[in-house]
Protein backbone atom coordinates (compact mmCIF):
# COMPACT_ATOMS: atom_id res chain seq x y z
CA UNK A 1 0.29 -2.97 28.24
CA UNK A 2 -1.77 -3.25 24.74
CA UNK A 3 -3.83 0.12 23.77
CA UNK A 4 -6.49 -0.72 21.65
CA UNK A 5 -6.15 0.93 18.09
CA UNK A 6 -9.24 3.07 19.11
CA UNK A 7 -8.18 4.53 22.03
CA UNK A 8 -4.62 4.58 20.51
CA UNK A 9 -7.08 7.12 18.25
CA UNK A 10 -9.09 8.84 20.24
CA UNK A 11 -5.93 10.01 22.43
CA UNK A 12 -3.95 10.94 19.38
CA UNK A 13 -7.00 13.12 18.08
CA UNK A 14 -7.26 14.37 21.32
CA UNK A 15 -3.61 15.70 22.05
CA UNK A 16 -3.63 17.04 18.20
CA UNK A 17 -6.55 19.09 19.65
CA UNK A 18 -5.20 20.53 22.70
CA UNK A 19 -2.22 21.74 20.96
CA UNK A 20 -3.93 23.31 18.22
CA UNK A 21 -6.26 25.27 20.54
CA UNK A 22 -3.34 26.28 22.92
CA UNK A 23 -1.39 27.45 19.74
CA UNK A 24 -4.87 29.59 18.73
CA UNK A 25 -4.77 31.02 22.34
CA UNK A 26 -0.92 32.15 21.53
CA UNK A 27 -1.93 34.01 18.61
CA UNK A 28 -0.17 37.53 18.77
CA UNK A 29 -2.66 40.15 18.43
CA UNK A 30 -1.03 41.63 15.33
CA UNK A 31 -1.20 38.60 13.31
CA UNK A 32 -4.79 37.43 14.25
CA UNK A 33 -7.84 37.94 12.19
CA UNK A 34 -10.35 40.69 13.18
CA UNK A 35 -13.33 40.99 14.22
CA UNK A 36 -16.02 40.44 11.59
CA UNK A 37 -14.13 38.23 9.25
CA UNK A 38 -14.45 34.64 8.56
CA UNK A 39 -12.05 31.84 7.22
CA UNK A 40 -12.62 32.20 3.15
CA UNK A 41 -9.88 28.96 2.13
CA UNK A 42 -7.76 26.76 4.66
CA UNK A 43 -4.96 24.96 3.04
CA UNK A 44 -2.13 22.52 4.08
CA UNK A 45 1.33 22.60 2.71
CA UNK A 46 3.07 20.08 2.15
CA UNK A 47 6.36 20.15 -0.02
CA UNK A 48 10.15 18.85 0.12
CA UNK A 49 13.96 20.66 0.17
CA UNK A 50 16.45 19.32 -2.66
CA UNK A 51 19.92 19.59 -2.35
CA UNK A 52 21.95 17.39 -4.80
CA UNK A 53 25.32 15.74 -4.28
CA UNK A 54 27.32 16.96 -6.96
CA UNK A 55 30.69 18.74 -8.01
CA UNK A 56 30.19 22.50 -5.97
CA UNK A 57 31.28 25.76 -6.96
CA UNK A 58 34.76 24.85 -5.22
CA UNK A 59 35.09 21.88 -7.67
CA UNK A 60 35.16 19.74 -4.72
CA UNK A 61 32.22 16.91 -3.91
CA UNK A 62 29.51 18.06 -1.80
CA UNK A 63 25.93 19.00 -1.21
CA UNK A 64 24.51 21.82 -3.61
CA UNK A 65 21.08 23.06 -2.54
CA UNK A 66 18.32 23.22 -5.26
CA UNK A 67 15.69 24.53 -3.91
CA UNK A 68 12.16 24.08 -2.24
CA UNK A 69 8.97 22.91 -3.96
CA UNK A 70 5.80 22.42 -2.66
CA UNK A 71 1.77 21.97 -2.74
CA UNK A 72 -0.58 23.76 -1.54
CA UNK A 73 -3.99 21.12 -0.60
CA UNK A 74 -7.40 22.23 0.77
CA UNK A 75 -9.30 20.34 3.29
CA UNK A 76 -10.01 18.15 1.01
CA UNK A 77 -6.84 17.28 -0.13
CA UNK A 78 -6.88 18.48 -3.68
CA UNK A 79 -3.60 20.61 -4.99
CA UNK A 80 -5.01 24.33 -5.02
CA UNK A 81 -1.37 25.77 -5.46
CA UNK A 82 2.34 25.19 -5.92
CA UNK A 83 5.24 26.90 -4.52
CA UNK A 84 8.56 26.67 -6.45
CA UNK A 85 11.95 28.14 -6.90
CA UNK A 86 13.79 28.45 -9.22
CA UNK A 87 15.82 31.32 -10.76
CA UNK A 88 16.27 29.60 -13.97
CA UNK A 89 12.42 30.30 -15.12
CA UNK A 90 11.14 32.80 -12.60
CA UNK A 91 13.78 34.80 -10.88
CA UNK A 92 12.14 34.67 -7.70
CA UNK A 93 10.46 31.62 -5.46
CA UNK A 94 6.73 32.25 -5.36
CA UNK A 95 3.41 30.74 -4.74
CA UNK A 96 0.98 29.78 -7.67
């Protein structure tokens, strides 16, 4: 049976809907925002994890992780952050 790309849509949107509002309704009480407050900056991360094939502490072949890195977008889609780790240059992961 063809779906037509619309309704293909439409019922994608919709689902993506129901489970965001059922999530909402989840919300533990100690983590959601109170009363009199309003959303100030929405973002979307979006980022990858590196591990590298290499020669391991063991000398032996393997997979040696490197670390996480990642963007931070608004609803818009432009990069309003970065998250990165590395010890090297900042001793600690962080957002910025």
């Amino acid at each position: 049976m063809a779906i037509p790309h619309l309704t293909r849509t439409t019922l994608a949107a919709t689902l993506i809907a129901s489970f965001s509002h059922a999530a909402l309704a989840e919300t533990p009480a100690e983590v959601q925002v109170p009363d009199g407050n309003s959303v100030a900056l929405e973002t979307v991360g979006i980022g990858t994890i590196t591990y590298m094939y290499e020669v391991n502490d063991d000398g032996d072949l393997g997979w040696v992780f490197k670390g996480p890195s990642a963007a931070l977008n608004d609803h818009d889609g432009t990069q309003v952050g970065s998250y990165i780790w590395s010890s090297r240059y900042l001793g600690s992961p962080g957002w910025f």
